[in-house]
N, C-alpha and C. Protein backbone atom coordinates (compact mmCIF):
# COMPACT_ATOMS: atom_id res chain seq x y z
N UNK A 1 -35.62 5.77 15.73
CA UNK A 1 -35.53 4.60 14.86
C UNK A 1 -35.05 4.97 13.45
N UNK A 2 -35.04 6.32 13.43
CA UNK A 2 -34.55 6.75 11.62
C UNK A 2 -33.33 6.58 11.35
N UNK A 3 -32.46 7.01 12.68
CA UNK A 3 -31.45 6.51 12.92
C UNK A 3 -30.32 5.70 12.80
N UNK A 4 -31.00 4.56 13.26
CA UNK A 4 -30.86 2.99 13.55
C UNK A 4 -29.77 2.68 11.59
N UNK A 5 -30.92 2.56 10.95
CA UNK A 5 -30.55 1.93 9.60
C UNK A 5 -28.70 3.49 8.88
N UNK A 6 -29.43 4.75 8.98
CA UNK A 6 -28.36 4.99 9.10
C UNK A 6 -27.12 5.19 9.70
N UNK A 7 -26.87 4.62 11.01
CA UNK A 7 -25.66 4.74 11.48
C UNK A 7 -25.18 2.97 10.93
N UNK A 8 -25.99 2.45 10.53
CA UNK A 8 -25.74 0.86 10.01
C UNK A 8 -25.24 1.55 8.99
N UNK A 9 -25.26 2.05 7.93
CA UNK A 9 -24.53 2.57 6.61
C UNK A 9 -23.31 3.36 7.04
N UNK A 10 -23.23 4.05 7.79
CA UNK A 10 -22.41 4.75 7.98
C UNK A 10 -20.81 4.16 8.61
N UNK A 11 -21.72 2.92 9.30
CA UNK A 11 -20.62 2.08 9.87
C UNK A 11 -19.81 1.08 8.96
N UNK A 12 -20.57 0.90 7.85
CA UNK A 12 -20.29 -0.16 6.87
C UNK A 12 -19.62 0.63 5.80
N UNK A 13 -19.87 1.80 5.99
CA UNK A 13 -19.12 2.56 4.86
C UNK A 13 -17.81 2.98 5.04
N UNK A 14 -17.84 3.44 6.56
CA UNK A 14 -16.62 4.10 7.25
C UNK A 14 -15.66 2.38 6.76
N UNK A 15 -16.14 1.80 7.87
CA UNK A 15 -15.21 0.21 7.26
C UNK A 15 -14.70 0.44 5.49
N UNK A 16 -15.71 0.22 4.76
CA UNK A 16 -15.00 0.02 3.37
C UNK A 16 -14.43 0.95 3.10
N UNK A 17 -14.69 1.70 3.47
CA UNK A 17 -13.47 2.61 2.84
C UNK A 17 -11.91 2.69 3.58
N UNK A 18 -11.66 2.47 5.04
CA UNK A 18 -10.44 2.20 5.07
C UNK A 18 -9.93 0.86 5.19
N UNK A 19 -10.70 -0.48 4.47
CA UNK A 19 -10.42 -1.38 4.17
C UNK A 19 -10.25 -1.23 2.65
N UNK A 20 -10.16 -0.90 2.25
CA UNK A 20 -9.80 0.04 0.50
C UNK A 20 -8.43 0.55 0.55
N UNK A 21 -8.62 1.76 1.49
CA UNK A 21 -7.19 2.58 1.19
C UNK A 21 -6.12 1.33 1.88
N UNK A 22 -6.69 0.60 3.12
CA UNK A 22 -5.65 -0.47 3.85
C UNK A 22 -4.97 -1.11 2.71
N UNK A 23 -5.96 -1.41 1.90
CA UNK A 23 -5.55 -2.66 0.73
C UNK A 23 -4.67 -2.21 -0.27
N UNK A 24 -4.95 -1.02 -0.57
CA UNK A 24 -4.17 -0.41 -2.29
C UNK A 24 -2.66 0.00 -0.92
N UNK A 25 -2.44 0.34 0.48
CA UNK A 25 -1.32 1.05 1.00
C UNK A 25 -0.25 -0.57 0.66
N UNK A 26 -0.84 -1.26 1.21
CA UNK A 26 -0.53 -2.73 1.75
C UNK A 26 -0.03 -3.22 0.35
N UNK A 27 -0.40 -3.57 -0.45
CA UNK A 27 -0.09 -4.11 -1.76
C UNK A 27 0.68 -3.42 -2.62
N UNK A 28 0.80 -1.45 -2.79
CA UNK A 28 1.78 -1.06 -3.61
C UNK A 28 2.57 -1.10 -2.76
N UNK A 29 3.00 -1.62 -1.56
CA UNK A 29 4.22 -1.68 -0.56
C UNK A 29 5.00 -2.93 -1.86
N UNK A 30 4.59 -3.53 -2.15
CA UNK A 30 5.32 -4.22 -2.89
C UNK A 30 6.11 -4.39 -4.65
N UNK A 31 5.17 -2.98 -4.78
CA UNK A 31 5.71 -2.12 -6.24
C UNK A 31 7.19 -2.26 -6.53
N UNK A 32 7.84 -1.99 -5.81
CA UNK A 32 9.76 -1.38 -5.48
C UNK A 32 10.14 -2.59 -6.20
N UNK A 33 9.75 -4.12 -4.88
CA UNK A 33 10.59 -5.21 -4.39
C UNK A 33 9.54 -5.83 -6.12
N UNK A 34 8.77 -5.84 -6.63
CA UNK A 34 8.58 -6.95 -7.92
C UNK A 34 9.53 -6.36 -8.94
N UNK A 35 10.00 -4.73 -9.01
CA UNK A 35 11.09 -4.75 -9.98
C UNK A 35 12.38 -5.40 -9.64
N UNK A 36 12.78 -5.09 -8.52
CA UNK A 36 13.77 -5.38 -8.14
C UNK A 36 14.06 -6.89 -8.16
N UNK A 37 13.05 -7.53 -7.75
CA UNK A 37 13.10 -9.08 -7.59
C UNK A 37 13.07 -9.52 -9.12
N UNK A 38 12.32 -9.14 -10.23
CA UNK A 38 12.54 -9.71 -11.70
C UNK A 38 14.12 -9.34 -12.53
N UNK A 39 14.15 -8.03 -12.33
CA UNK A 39 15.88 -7.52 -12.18
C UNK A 39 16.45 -8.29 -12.12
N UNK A 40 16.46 -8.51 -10.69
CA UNK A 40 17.65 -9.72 -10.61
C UNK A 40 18.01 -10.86 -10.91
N UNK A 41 16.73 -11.42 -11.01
CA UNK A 41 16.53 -12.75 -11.34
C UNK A 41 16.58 -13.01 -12.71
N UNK A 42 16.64 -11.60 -13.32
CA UNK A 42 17.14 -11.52 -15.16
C UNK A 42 18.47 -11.71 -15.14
N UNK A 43 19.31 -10.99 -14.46
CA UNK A 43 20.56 -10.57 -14.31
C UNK A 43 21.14 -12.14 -14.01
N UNK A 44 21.00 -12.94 -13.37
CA UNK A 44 21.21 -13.77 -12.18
C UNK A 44 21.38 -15.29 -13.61
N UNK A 45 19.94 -15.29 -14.53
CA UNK A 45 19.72 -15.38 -15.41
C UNK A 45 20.46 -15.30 -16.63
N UNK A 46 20.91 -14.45 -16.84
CA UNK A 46 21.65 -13.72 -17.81
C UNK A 46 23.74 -14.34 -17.76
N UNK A 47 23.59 -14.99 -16.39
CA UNK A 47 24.78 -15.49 -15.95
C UNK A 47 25.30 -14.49 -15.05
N UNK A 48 25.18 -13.34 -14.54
CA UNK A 48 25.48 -12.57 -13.01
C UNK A 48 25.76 -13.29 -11.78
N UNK A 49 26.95 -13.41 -11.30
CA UNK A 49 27.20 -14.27 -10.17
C UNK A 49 25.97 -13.59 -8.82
N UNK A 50 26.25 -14.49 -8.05
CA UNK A 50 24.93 -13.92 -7.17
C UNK A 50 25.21 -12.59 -6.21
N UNK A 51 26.62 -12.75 -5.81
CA UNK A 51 27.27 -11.69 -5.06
C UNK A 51 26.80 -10.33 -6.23
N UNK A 52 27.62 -10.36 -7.31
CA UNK A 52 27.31 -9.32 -7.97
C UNK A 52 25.94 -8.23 -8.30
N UNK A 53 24.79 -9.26 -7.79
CA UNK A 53 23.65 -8.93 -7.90
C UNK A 53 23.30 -8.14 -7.06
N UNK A 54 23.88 -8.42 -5.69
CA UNK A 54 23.17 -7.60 -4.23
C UNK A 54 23.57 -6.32 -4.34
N UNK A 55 22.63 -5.59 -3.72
CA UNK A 55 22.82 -3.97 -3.49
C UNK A 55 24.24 -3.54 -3.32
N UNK A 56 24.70 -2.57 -3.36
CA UNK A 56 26.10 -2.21 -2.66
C UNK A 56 26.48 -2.14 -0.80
N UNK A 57 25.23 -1.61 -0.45
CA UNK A 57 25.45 -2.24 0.89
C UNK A 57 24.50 -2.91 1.86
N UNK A 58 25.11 -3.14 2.85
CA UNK A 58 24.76 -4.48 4.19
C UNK A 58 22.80 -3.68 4.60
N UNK A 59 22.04 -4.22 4.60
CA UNK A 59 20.74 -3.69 4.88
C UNK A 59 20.30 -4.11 6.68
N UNK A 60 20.61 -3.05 7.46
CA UNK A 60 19.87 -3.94 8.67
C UNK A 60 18.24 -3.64 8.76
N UNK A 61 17.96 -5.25 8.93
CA UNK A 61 16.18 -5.34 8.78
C UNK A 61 16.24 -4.41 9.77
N UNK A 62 16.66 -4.54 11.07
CA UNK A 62 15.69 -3.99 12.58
C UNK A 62 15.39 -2.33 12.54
N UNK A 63 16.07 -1.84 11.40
CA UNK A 63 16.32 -0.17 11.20
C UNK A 63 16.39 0.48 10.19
N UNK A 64 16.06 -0.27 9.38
CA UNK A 64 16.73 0.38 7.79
C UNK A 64 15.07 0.03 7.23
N UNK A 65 15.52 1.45 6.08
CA UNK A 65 14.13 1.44 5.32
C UNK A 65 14.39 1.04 3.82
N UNK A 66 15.88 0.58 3.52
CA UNK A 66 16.44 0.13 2.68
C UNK A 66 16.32 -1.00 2.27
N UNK A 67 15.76 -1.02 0.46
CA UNK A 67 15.16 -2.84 -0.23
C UNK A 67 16.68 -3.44 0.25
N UNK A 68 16.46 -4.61 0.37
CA UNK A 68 17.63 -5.94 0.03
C UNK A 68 17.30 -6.93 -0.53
N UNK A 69 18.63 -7.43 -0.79
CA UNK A 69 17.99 -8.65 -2.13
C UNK A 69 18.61 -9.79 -1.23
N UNK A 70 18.01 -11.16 -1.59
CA UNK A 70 18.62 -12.22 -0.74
C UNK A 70 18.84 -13.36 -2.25
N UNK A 71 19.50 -14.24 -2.47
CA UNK A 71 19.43 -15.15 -3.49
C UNK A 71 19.69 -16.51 -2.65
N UNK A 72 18.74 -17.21 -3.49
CA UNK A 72 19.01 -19.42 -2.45
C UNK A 72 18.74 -19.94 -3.79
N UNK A 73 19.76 -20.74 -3.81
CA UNK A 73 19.99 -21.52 -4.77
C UNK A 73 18.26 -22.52 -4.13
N UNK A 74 18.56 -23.55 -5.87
CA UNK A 74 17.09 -24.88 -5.48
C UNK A 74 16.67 -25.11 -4.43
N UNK A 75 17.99 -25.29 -3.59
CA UNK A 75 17.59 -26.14 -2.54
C UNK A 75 17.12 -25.32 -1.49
N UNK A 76 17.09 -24.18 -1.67
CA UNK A 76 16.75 -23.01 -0.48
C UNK A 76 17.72 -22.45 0.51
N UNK A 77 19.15 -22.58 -0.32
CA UNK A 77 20.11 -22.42 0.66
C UNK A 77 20.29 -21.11 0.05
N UNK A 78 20.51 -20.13 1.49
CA UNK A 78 21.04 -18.29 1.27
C UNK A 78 22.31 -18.99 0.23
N UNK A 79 22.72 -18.29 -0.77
CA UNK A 79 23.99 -18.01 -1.34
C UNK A 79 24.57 -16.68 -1.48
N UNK A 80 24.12 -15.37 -0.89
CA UNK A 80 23.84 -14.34 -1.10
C UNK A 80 23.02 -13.46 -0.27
N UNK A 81 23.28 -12.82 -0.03
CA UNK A 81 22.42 -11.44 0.57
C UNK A 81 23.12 -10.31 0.96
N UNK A 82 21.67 -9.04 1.01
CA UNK A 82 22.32 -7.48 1.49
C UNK A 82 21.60 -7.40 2.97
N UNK A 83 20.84 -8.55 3.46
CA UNK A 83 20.28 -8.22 4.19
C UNK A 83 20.74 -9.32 5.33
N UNK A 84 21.15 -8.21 6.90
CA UNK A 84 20.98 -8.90 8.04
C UNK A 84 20.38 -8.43 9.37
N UNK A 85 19.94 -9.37 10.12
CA UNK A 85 19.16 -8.79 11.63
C UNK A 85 20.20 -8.98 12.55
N UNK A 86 20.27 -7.82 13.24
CA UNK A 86 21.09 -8.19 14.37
C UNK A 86 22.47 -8.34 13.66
N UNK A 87 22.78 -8.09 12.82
CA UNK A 87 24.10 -8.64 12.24
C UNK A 87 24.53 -9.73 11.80
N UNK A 88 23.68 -10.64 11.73
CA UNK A 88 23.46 -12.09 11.30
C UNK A 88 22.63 -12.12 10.10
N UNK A 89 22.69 -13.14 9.22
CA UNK A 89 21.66 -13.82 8.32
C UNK A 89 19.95 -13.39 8.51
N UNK A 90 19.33 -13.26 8.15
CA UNK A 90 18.45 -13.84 8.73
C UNK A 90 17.32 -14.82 8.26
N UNK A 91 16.66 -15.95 8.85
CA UNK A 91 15.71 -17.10 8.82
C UNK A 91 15.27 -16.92 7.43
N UNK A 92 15.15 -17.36 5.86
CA UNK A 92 13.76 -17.06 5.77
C UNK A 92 13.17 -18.08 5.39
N UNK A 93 11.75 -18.50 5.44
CA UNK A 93 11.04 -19.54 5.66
C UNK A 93 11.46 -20.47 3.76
N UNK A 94 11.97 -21.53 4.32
CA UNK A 94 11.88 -22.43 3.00
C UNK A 94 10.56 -22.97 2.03
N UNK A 95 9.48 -22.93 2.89
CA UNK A 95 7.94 -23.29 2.41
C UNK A 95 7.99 -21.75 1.21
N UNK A 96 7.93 -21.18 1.58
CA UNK A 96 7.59 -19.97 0.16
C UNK A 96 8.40 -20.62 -0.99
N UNK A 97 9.43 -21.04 -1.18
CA UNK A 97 9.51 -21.16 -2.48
C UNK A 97 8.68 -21.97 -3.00
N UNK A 98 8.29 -23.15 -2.30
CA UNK A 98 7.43 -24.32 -3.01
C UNK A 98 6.24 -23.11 -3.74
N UNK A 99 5.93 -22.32 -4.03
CA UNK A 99 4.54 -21.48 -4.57
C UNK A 99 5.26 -21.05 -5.88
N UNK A 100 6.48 -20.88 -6.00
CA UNK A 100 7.44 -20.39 -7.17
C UNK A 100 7.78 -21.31 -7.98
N UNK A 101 8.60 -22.80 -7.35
CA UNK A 101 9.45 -23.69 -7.64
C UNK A 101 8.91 -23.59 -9.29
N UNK A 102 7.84 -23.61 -9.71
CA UNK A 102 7.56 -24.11 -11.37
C UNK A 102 8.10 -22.98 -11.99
N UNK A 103 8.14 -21.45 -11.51
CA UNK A 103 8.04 -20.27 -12.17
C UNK A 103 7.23 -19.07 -11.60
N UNK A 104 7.55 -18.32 -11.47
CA UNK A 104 6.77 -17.04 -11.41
C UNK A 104 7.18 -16.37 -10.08
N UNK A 105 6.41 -15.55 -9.21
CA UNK A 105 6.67 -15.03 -8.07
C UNK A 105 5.45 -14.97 -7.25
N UNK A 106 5.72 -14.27 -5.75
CA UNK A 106 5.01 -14.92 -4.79
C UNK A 106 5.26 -13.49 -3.94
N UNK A 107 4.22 -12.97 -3.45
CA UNK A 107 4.56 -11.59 -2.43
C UNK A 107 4.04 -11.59 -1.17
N UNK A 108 4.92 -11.84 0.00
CA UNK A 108 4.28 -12.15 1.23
C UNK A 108 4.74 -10.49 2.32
N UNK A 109 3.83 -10.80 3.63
CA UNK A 109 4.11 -10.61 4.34
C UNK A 109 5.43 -10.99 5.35
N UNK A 110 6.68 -10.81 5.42
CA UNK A 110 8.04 -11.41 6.25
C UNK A 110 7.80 -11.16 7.81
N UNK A 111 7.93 -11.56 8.46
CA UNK A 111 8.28 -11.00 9.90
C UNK A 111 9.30 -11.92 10.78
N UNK A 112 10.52 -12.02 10.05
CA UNK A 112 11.78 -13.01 10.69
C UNK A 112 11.65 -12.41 12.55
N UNK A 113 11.23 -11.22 13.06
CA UNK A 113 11.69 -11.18 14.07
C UNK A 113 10.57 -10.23 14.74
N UNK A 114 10.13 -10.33 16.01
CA UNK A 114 8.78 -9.46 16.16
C UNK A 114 9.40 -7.72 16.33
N UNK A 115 8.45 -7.17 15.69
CA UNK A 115 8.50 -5.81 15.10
C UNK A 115 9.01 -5.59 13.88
N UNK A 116 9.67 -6.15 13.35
CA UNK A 116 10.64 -6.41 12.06
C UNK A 116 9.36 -6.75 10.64
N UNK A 117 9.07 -6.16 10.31
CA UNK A 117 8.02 -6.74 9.26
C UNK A 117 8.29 -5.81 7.73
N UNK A 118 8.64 -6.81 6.60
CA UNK A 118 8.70 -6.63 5.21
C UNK A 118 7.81 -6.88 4.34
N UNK A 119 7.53 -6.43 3.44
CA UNK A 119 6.89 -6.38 1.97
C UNK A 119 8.06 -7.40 1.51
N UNK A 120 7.98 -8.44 0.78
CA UNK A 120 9.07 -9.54 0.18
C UNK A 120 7.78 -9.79 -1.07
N UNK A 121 8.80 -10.09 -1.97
CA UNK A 121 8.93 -10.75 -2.98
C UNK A 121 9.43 -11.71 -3.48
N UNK A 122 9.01 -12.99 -3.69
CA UNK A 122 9.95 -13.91 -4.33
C UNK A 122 9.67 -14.74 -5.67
N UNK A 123 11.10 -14.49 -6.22
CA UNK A 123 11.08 -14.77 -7.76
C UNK A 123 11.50 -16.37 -8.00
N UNK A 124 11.45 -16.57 -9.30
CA UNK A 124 11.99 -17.74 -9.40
C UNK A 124 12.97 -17.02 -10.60
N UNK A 125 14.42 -17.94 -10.38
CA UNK A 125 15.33 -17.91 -11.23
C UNK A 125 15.87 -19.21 -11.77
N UNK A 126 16.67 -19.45 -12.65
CA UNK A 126 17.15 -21.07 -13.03
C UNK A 126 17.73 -21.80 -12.33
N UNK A 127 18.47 -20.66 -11.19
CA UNK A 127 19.28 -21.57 -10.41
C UNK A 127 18.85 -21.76 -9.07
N UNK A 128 17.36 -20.82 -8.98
CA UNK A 128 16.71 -20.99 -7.54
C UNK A 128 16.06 -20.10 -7.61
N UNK A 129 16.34 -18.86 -6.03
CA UNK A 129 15.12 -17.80 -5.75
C UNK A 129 15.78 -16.64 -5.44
N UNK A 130 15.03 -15.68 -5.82
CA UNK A 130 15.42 -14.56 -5.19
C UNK A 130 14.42 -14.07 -4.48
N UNK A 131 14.90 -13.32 -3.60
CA UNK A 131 13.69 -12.34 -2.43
C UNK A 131 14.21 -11.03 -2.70
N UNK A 132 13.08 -10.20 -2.55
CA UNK A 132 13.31 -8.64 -2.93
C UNK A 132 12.62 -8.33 -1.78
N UNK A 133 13.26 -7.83 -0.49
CA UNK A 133 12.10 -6.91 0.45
C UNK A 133 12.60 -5.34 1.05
N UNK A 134 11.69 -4.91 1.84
CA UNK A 134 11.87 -3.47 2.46
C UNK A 134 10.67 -3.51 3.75
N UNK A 135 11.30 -3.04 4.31
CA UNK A 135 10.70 -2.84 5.78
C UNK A 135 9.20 -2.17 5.25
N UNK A 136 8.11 -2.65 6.09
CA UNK A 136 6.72 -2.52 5.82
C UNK A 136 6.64 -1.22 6.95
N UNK A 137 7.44 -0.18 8.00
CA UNK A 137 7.18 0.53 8.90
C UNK A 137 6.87 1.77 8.48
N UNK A 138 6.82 1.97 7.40
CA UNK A 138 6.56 3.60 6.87
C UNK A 138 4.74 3.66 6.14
N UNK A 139 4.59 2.00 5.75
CA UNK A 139 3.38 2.24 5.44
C UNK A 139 2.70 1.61 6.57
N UNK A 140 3.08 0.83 7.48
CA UNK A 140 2.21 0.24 8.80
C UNK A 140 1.73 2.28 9.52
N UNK A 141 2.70 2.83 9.65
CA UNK A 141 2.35 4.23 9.88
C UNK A 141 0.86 4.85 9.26
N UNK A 142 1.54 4.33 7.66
CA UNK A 142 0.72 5.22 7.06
C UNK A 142 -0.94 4.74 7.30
N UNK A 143 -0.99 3.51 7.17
CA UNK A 143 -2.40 2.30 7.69
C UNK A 143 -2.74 3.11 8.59
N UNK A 144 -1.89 2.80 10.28
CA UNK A 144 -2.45 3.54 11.45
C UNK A 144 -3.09 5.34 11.23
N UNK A 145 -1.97 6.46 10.58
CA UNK A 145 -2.86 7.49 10.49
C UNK A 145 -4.62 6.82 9.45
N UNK A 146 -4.50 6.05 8.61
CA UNK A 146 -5.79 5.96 8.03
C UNK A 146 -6.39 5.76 9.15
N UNK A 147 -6.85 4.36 9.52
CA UNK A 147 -7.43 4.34 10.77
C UNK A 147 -7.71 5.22 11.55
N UNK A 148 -6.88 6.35 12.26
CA UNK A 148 -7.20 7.06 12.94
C UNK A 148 -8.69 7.90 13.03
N UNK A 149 -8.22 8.10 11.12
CA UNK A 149 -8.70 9.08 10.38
C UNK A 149 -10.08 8.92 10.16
N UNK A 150 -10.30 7.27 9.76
CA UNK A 150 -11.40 6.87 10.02
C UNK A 150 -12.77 6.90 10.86
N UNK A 151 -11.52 6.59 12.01
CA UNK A 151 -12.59 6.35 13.29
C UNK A 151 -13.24 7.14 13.63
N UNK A 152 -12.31 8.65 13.24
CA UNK A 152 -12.62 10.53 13.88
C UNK A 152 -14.06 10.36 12.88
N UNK A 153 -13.85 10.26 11.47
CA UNK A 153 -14.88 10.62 10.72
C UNK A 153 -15.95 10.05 11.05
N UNK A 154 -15.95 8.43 11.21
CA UNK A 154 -17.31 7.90 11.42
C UNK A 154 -17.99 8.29 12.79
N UNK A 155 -16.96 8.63 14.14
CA UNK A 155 -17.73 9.14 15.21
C UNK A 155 -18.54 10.56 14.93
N UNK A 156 -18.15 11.69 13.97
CA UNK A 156 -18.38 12.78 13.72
C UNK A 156 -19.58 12.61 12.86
N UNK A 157 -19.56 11.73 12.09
CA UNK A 157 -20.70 11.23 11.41
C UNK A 157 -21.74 10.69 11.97
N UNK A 158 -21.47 9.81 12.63
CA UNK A 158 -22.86 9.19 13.64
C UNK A 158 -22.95 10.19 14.48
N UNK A 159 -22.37 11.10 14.98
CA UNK A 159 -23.18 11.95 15.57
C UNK A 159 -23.84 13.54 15.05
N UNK A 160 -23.23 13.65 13.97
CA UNK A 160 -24.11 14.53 12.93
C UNK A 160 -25.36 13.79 12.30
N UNK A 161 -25.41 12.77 11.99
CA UNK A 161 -26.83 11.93 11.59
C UNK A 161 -27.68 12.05 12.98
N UNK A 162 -27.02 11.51 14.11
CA UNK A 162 -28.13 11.60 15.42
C UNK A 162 -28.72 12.65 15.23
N UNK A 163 -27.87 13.64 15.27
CA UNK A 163 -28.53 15.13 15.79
C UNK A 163 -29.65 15.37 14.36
N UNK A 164 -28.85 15.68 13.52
CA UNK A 164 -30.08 15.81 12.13
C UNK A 164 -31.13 14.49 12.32
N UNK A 165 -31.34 13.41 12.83
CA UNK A 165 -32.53 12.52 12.92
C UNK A 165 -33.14 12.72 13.74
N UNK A 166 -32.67 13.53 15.22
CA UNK A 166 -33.62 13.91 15.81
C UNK A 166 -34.12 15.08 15.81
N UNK A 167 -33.56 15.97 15.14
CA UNK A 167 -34.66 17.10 14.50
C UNK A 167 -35.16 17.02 14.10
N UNK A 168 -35.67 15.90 12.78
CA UNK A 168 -36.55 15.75 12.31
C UNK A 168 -37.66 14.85 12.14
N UNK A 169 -37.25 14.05 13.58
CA UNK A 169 -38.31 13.84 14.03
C UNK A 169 -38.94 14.33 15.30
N UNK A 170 -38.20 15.11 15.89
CA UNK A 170 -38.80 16.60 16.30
C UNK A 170 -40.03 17.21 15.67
N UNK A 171 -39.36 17.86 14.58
CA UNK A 171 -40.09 18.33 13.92
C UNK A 171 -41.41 17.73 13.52
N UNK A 172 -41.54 16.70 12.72
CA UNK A 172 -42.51 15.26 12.21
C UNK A 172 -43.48 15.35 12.84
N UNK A 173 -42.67 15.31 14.43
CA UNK A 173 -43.82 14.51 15.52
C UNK A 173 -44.62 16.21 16.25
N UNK A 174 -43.90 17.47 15.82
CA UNK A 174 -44.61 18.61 16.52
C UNK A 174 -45.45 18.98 15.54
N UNK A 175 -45.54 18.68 14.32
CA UNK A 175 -46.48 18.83 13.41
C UNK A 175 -47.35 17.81 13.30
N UNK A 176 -47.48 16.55 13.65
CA UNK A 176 -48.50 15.94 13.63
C UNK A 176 -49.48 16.00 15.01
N UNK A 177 -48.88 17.00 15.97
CA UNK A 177 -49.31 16.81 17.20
C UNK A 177 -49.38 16.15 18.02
N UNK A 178 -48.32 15.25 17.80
CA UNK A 178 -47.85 14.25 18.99
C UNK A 178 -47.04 14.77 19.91
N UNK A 179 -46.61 16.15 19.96
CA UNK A 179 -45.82 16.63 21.11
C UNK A 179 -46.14 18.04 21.08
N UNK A 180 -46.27 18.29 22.32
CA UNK A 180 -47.18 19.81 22.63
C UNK A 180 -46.02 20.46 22.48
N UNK A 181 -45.16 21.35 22.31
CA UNK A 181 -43.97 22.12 22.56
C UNK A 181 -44.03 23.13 23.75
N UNK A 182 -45.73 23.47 23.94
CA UNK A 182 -45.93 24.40 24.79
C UNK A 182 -45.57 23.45 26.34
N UNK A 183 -46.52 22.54 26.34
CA UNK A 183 -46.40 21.50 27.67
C UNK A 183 -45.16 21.51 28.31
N UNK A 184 -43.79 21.01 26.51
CA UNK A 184 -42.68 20.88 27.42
C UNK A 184 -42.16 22.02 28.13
N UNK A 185 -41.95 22.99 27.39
CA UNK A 185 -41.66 24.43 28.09
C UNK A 185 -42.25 24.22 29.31
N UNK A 186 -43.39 24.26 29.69
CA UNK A 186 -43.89 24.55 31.17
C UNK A 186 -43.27 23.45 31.85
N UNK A 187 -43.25 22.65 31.79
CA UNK A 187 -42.60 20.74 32.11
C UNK A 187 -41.09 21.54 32.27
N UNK A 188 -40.22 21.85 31.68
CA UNK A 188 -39.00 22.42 32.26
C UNK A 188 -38.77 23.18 33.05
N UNK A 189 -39.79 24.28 33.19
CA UNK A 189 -39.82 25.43 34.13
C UNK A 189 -40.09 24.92 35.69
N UNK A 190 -40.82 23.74 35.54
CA UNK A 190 -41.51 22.83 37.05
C UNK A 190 -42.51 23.54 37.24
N UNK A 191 -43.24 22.87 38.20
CA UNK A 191 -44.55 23.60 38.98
C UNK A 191 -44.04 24.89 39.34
N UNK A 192 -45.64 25.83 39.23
CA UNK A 192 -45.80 27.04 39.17
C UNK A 192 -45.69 26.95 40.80
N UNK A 193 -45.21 28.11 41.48
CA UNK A 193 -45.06 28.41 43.31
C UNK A 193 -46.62 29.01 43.06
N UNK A 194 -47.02 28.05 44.63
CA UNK A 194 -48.85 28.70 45.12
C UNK A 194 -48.48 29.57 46.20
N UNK A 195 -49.36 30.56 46.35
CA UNK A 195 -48.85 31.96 47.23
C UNK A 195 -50.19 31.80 48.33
């Protein structure tokens, strides 16, 4: 029973802590794409046609670990981009701008296509939006080794607490004389042979 309460800590701890590192991996995924996305949207700003703005080259989401920039005028129409799937455009959801439309920016999770998943950013500019993203697969990696890492520790842990809790209540219980040590010895050996 000494047990009990600590493998409850141990379990709650193992959790917070790679719900911690999950959180700080997950969120500076988006460090790159908020410069890049205010950048542009200065530039864009500044009077920069929209073509002029995009990277120098074509970004494919399905493979590339390379940011791209996308620009949509008000109305949410692409006018612009470095980025395509499959060699095409690709989707991106018109509801995100409504979170910008007054000003400011907005950092989501993307997943135009299954397995395909970005860190995005989106800005607001005068003449609409920009998106700043990069493939999320180098830190989805990095998440999974945490996890891994996790799980090893907390099993290694609950079972280093078992073992140290039942030594000492081993111990506890052979000093208060609740367990003969001699008895068990004979109790393992089995009945003595009658001749």
């Amino acid at each position: 029973m000494i047990w009990v309460p600590i493998a409850v800590a141990v379990t709650g701890l193992a959790a917070l802590v790679y719900a911690a590192v999950q959180h700080e991996l997950r969120q500076s995924a988006n460090d790159p794409q908020v410069q890049l996305a205010e950048d542009t949207a200065a530039r864009l700003d500044a009077g920069a046609t929209p073509s002029a703005v995009l990277p120098a080259e074509r970004v494919e989401m399905s493979s590339s670990l390379a940011p791209y920039v996308m620009v949509f005028d008000a109305n949410g129409e692409q006018i612009a981009s470095s980025a395509v799937l499959q060699g095409t455009a690709p989707p991106f959801p018109a509801s995100v701008f409504e979170a910008v439309r007054s000003g400011g920016q907005d950092a989501i999770t993307w997943q135009p296509q299954l397995g395909v998943r970005s860190a995005a950013v989106v800005q607001h500019w005068r003449g609409g939006f920009v998106v700043a993203g990069r493939s999320l697969r180098l830190v989805e990696e990095r998440e999974n080794d945490v996890l891994l890492l996790s799980a090893f520790m907390w099993v290694l842990t609950l079972g280093a607490t078992a073992i140290a809790s039942t030594a000492v209540a081993l111990v506890a219980a052979s000093r208060s004389g609740e367990i003969d040590l001699r008895a068990m010895s004979i109790a393992r050996r089995g009945p003595a042979l009658r001749g």
